[in-house]
PDB file of N, CA and C in Angstrom:
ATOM      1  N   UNK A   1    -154.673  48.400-124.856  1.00  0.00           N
ATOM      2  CA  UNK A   1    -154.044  49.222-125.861  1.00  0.00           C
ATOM      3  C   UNK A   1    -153.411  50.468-125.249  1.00  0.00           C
ATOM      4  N   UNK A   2    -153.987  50.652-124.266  1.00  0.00           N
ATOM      5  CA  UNK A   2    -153.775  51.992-123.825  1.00  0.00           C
ATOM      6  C   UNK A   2    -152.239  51.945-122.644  1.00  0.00           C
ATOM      7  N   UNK A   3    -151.865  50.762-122.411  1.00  0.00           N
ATOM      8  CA  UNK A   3    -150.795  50.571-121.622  1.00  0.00           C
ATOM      9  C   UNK A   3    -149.931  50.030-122.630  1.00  0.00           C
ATOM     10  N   UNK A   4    -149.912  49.614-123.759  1.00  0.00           N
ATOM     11  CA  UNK A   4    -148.806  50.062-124.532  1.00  0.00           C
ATOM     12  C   UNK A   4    -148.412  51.074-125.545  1.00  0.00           C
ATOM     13  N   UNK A   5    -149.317  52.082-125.590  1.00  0.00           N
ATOM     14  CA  UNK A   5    -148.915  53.213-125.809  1.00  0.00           C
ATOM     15  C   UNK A   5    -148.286  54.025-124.693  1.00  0.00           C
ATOM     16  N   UNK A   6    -148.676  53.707-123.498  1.00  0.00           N
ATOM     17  CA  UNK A   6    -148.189  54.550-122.016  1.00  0.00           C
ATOM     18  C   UNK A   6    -146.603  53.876-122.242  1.00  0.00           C
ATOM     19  N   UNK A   7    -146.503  52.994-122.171  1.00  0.00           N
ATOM     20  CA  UNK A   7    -144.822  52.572-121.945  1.00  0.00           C
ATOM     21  C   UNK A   7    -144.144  52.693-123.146  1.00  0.00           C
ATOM     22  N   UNK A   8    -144.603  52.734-124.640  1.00  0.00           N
ATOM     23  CA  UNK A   8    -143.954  53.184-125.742  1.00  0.00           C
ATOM     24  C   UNK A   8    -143.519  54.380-125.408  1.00  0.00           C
ATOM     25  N   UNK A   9    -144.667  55.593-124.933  1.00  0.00           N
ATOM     26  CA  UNK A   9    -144.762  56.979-124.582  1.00  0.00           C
ATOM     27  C   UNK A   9    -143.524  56.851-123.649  1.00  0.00           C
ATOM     28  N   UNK A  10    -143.434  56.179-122.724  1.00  0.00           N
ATOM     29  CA  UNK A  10    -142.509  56.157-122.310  1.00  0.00           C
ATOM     30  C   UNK A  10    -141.092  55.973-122.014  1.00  0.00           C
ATOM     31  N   UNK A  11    -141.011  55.025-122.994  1.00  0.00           N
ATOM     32  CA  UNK A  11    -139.311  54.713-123.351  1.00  0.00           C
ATOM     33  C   UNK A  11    -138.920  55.708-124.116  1.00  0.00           C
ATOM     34  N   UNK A  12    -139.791  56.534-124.897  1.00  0.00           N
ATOM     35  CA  UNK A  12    -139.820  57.633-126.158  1.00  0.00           C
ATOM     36  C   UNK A  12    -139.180  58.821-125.486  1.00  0.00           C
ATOM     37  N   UNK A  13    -140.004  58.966-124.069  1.00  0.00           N
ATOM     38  CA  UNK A  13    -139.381  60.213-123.292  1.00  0.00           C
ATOM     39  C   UNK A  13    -137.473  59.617-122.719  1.00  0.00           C
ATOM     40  N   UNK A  14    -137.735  58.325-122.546  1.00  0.00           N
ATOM     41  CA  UNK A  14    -136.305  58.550-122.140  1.00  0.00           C
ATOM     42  C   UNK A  14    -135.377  58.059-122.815  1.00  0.00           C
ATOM     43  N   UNK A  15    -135.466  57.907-123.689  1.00  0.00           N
ATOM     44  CA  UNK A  15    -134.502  57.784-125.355  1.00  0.00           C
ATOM     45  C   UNK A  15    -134.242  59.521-125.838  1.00  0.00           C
ATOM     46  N   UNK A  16    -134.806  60.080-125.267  1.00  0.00           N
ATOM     47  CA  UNK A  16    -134.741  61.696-126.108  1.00  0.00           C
ATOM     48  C   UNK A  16    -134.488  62.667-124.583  1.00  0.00           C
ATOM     49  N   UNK A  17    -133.936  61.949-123.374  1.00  0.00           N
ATOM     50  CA  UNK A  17    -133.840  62.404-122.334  1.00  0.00           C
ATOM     51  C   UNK A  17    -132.340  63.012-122.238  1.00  0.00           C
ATOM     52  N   UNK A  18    -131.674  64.189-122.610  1.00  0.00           N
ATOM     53  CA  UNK A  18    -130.371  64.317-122.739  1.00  0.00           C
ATOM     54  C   UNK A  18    -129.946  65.277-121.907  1.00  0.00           C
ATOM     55  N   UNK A  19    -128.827  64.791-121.044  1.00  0.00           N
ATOM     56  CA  UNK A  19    -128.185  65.952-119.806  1.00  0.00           C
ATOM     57  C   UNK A  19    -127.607  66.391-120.588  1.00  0.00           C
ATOM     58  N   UNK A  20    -127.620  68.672-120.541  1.00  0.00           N
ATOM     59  CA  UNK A  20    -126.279  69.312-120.611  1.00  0.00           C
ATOM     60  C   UNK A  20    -125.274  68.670-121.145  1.00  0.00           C
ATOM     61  N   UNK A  21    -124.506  68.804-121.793  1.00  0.00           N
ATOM     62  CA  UNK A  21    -123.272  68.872-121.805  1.00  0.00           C
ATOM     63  C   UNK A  21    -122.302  69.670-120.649  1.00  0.00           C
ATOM     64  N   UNK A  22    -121.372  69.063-119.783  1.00  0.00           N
ATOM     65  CA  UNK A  22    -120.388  69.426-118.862  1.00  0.00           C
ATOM     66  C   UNK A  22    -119.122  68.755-118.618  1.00  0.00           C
ATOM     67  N   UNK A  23    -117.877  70.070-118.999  1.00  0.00           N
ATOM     68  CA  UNK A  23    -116.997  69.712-119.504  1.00  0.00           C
ATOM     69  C   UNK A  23    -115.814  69.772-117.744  1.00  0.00           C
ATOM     70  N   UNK A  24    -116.788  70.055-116.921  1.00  0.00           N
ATOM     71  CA  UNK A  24    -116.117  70.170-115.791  1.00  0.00           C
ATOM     72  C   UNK A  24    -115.206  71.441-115.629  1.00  0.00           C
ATOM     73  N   UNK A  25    -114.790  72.019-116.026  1.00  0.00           N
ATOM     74  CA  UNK A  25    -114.155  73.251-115.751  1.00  0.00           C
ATOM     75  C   UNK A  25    -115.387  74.286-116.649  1.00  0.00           C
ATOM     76  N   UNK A  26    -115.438  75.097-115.772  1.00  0.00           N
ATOM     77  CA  UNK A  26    -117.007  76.211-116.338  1.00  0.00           C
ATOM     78  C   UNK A  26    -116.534  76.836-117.329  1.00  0.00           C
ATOM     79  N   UNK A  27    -114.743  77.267-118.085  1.00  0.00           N
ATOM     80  CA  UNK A  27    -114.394  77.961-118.973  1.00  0.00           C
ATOM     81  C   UNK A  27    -114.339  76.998-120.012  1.00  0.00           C
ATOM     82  N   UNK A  28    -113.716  75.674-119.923  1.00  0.00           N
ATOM     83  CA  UNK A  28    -114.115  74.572-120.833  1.00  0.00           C
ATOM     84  C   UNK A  28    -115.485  74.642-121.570  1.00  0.00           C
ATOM     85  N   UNK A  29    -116.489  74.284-120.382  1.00  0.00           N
ATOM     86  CA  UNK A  29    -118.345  74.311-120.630  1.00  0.00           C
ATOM     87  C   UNK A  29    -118.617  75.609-121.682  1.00  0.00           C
ATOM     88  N   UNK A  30    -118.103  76.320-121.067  1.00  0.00           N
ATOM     89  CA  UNK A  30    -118.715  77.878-122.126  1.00  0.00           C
ATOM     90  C   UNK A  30    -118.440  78.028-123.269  1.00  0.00           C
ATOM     91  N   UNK A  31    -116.626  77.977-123.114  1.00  0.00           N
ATOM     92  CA  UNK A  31    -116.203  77.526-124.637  1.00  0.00           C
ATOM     93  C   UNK A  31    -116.833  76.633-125.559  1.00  0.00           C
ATOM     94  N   UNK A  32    -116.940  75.794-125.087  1.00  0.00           N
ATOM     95  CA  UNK A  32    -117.104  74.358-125.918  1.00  0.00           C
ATOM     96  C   UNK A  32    -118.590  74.785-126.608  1.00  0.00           C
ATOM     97  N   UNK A  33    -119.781  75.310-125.779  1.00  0.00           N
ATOM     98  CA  UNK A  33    -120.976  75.999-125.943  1.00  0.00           C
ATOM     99  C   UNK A  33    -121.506  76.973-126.453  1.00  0.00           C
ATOM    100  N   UNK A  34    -120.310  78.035-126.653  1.00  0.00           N
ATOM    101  CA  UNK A  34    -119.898  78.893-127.876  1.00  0.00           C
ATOM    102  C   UNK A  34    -119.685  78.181-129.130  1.00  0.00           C
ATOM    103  N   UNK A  35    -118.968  77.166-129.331  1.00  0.00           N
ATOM    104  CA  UNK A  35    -118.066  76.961-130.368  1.00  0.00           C
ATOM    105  C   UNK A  35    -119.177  76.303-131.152  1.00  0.00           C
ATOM    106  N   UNK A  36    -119.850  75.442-130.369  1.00  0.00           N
ATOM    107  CA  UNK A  36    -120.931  74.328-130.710  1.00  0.00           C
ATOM    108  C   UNK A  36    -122.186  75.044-131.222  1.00  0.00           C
ATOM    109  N   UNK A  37    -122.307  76.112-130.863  1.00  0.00           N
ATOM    110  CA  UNK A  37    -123.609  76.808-130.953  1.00  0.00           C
ATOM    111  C   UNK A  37    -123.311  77.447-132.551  1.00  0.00           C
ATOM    112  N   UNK A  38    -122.567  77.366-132.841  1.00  0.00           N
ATOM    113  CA  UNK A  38    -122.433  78.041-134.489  1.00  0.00           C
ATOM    114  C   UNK A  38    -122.627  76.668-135.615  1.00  0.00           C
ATOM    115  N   UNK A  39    -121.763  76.122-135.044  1.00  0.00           N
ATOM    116  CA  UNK A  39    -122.182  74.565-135.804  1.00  0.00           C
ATOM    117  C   UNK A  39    -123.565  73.590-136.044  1.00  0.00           C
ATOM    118  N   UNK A  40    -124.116  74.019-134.785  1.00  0.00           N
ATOM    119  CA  UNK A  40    -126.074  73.427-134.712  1.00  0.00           C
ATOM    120  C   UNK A  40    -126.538  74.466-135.408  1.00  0.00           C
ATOM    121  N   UNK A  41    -126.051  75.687-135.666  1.00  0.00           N
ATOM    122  CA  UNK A  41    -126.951  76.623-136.398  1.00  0.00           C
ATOM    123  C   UNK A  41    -126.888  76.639-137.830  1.00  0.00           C
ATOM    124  N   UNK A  42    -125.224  76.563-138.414  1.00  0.00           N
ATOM    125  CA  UNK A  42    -124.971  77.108-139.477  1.00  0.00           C
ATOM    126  C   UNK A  42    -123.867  76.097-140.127  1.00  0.00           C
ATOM    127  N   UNK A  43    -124.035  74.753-140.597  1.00  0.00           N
ATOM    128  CA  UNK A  43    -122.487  73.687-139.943  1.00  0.00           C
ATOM    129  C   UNK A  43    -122.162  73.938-141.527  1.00  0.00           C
ATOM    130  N   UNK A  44    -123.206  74.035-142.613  1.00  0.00           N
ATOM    131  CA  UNK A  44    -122.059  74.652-143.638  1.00  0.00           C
ATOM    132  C   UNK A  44    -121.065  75.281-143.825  1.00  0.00           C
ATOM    133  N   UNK A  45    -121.496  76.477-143.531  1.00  0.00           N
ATOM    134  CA  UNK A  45    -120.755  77.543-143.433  1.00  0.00           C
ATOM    135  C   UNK A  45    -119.276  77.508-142.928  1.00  0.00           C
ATOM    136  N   UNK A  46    -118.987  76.501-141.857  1.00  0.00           N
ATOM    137  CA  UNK A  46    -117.917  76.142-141.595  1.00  0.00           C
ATOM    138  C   UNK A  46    -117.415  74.961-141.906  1.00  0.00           C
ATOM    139  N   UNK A  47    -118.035  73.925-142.229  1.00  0.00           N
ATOM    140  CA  UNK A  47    -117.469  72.642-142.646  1.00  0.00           C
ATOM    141  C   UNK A  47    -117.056  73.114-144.641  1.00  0.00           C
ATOM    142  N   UNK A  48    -117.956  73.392-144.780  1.00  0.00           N
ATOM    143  CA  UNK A  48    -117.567  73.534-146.447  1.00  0.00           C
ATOM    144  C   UNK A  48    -116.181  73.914-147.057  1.00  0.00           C
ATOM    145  N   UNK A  49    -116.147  75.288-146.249  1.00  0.00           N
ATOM    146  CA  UNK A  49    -114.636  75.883-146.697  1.00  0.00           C
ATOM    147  C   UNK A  49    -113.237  75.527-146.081  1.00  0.00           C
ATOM    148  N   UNK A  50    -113.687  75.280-144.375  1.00  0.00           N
ATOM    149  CA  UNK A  50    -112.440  74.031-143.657  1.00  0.00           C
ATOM    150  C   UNK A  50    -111.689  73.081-144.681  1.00  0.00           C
ATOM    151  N   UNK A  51    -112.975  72.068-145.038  1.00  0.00           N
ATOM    152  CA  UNK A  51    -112.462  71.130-145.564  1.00  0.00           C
ATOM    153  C   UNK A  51    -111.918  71.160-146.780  1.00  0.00           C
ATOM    154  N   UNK A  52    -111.949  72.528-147.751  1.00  0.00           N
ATOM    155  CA  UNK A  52    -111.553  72.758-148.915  1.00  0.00           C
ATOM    156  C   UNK A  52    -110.403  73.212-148.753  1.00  0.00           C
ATOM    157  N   UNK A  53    -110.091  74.022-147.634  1.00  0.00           N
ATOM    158  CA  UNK A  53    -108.489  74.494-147.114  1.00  0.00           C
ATOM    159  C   UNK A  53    -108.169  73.374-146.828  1.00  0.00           C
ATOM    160  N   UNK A  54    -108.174  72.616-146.316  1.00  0.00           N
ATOM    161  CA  UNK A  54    -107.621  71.425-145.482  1.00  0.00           C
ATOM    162  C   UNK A  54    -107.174  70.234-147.127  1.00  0.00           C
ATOM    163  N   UNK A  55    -107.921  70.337-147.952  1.00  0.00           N
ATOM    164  CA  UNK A  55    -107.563  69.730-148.842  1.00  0.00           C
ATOM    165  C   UNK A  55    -106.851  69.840-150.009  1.00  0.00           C
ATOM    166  N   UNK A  56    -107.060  71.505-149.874  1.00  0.00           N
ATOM    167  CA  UNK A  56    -105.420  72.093-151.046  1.00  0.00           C
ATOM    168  C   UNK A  56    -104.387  71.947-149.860  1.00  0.00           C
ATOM    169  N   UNK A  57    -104.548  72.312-148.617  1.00  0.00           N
ATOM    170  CA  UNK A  57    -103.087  72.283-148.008  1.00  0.00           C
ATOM    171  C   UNK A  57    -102.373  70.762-148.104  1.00  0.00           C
ATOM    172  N   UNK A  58    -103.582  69.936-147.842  1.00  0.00           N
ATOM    173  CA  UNK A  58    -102.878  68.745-148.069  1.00  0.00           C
ATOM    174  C   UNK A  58    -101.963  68.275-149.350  1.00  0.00           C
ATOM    175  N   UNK A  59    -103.052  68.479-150.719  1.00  0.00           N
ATOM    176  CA  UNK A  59    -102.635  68.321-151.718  1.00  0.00           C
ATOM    177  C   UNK A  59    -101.367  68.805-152.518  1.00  0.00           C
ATOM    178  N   UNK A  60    -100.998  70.425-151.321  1.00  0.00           N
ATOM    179  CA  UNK A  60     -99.698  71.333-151.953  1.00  0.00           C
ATOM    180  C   UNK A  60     -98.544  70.002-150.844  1.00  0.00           C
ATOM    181  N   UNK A  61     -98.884  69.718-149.934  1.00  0.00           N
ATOM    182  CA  UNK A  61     -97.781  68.782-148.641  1.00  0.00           C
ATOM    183  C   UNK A  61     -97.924  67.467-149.518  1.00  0.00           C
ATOM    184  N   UNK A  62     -98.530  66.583-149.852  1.00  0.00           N
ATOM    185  CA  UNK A  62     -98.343  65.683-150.532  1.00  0.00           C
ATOM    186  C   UNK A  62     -98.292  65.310-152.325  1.00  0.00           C
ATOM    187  N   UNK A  63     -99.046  66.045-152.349  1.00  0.00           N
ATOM    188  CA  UNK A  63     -99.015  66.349-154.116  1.00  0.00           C
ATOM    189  C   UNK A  63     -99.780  65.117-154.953  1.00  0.00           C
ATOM    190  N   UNK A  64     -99.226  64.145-156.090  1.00  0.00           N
ATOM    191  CA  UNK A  64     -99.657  63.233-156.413  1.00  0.00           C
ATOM    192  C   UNK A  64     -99.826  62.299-155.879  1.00  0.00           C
ATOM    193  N   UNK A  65     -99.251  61.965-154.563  1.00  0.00           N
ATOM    194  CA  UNK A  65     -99.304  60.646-153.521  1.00  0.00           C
ATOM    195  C   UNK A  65    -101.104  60.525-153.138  1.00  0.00           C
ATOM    196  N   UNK A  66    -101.051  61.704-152.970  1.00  0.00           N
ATOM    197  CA  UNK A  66    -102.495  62.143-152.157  1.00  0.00           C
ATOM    198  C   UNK A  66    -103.639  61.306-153.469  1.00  0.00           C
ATOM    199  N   UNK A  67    -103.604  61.942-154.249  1.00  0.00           N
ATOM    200  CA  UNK A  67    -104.423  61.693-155.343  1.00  0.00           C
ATOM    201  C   UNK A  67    -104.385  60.029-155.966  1.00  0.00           C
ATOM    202  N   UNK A  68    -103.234  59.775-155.667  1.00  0.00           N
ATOM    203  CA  UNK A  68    -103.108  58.280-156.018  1.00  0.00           C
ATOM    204  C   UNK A  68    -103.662  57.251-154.484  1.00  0.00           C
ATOM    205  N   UNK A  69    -103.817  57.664-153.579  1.00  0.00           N
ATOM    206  CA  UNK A  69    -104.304  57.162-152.021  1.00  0.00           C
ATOM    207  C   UNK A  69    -105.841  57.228-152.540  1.00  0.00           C
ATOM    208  N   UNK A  70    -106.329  58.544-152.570  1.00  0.00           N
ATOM    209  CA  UNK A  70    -107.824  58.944-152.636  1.00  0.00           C
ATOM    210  C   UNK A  70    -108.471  57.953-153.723  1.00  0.00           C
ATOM    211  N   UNK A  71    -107.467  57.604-155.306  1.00  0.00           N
ATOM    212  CA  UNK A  71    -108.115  56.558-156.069  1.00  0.00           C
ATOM    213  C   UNK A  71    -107.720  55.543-155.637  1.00  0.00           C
ATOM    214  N   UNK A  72    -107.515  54.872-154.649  1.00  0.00           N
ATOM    215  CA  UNK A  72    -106.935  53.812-154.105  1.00  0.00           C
ATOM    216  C   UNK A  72    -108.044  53.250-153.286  1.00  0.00           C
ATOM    217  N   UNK A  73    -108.072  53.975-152.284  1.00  0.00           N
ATOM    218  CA  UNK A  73    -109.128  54.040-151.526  1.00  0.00           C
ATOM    219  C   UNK A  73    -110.663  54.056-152.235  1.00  0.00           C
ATOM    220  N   UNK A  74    -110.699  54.795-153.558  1.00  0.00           N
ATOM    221  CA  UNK A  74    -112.408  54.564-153.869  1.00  0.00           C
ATOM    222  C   UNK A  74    -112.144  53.392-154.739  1.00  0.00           C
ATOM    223  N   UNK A  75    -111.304  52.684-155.277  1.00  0.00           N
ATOM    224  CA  UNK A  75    -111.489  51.512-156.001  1.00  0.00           C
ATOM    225  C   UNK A  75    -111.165  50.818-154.574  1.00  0.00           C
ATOM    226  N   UNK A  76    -111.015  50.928-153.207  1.00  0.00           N
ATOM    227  CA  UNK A  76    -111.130  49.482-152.479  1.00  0.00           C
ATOM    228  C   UNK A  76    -112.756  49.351-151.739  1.00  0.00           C
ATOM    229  N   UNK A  77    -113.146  50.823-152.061  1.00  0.00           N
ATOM    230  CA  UNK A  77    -114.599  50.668-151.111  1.00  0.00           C
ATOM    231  C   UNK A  77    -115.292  50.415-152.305  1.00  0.00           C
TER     232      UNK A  77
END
Protein backbone atom coordinates (compact mmCIF):
# COMPACT_ATOMS: atom_id res chain seq x y z
CA UNK A 1 0.00 0.00 0.00
CA UNK A 2 2.59 2.10 0.89
CA UNK A 3 4.37 2.05 -2.66
CA UNK A 4 1.38 3.16 -4.24
CA UNK A 5 0.83 5.98 -2.41
CA UNK A 6 4.81 6.79 -2.85
CA UNK A 7 4.39 6.86 -6.74
CA UNK A 8 0.80 8.50 -6.69
CA UNK A 9 2.78 11.05 -4.25
CA UNK A 10 4.77 11.12 -6.88
CA UNK A 11 3.38 11.74 -10.21
CA UNK A 12 1.29 14.43 -7.96
CA UNK A 13 4.65 16.30 -7.41
CA UNK A 14 5.35 16.29 -11.03
CA UNK A 15 2.01 17.15 -12.54
CA UNK A 16 2.14 20.44 -10.29
CA UNK A 17 5.96 20.82 -11.19
CA UNK A 18 5.92 24.29 -13.16
CA UNK A 19 9.10 26.26 -14.59
CA UNK A 20 9.02 30.20 -14.45
CA UNK A 21 7.70 31.59 -17.09
CA UNK A 22 10.64 33.02 -19.66
CA UNK A 23 10.02 35.12 -22.35
CA UNK A 24 13.72 35.29 -23.35
CA UNK A 25 14.40 38.87 -23.50
CA UNK A 26 14.53 39.99 -19.50
CA UNK A 27 12.30 43.28 -20.53
CA UNK A 28 9.73 40.91 -22.22
CA UNK A 29 9.95 38.48 -18.75
CA UNK A 30 9.28 41.55 -16.46
CA UNK A 31 6.71 42.99 -18.47
CA UNK A 32 4.78 40.10 -19.11
CA UNK A 33 5.19 39.49 -14.97
CA UNK A 34 3.92 42.82 -14.20
CA UNK A 35 1.03 42.59 -16.42
CA UNK A 36 0.17 38.96 -15.23
CA UNK A 37 0.53 39.71 -11.67
CA UNK A 38 -2.67 41.98 -11.61
CA UNK A 39 -4.72 39.43 -13.39
CA UNK A 40 -3.84 36.28 -10.76
CA UNK A 41 -4.76 38.81 -8.20
CA UNK A 42 -7.70 40.78 -9.26
CA UNK A 43 -8.95 39.28 -13.04
CA UNK A 44 -12.35 40.97 -12.45
CA UNK A 45 -11.54 44.03 -12.15
CA UNK A 46 -10.11 43.98 -15.52
CA UNK A 47 -11.91 41.47 -17.51
CA UNK A 48 -15.42 42.85 -16.50
CA UNK A 49 -15.20 46.37 -17.80
CA UNK A 50 -12.68 45.40 -21.00
CA UNK A 51 -15.18 43.30 -22.18
CA UNK A 52 -18.10 45.73 -21.72
CA UNK A 53 -16.02 48.44 -23.71
CA UNK A 54 -15.12 46.02 -26.20
CA UNK A 55 -18.77 45.23 -26.66
CA UNK A 56 -20.44 48.71 -27.04
CA UNK A 57 -17.48 49.53 -29.33
CA UNK A 58 -18.32 46.68 -31.27
CA UNK A 59 -21.97 47.10 -31.22
CA UNK A 60 -21.60 51.18 -32.20
CA UNK A 61 -18.96 49.44 -35.54
CA UNK A 62 -21.47 46.89 -36.37
CA UNK A 63 -24.81 47.74 -35.00
CA UNK A 64 -27.72 45.21 -35.71
CA UNK A 65 -25.48 42.71 -37.67
CA UNK A 66 -23.76 42.08 -34.36
CA UNK A 67 -26.93 41.28 -32.53
CA UNK A 68 -28.36 39.21 -35.27
CA UNK A 69 -24.69 36.94 -35.32
CA UNK A 70 -24.83 36.74 -31.33
CA UNK A 71 -28.70 35.20 -31.83
CA UNK A 72 -27.41 33.15 -34.47
CA UNK A 73 -24.80 31.75 -32.80
CA UNK A 74 -26.91 30.92 -29.43
CA UNK A 75 -29.68 29.22 -31.47
CA UNK A 76 -26.69 27.07 -33.24
CA UNK A 77 -25.04 26.04 -29.85
Amino acid sequence: MKTINYRLQQKLEEVFMVEPNNLGATFATSLYHRLTGFLKTMPFIFVIPISFITAIILYIIFGSLLVKLVSLLQYGF
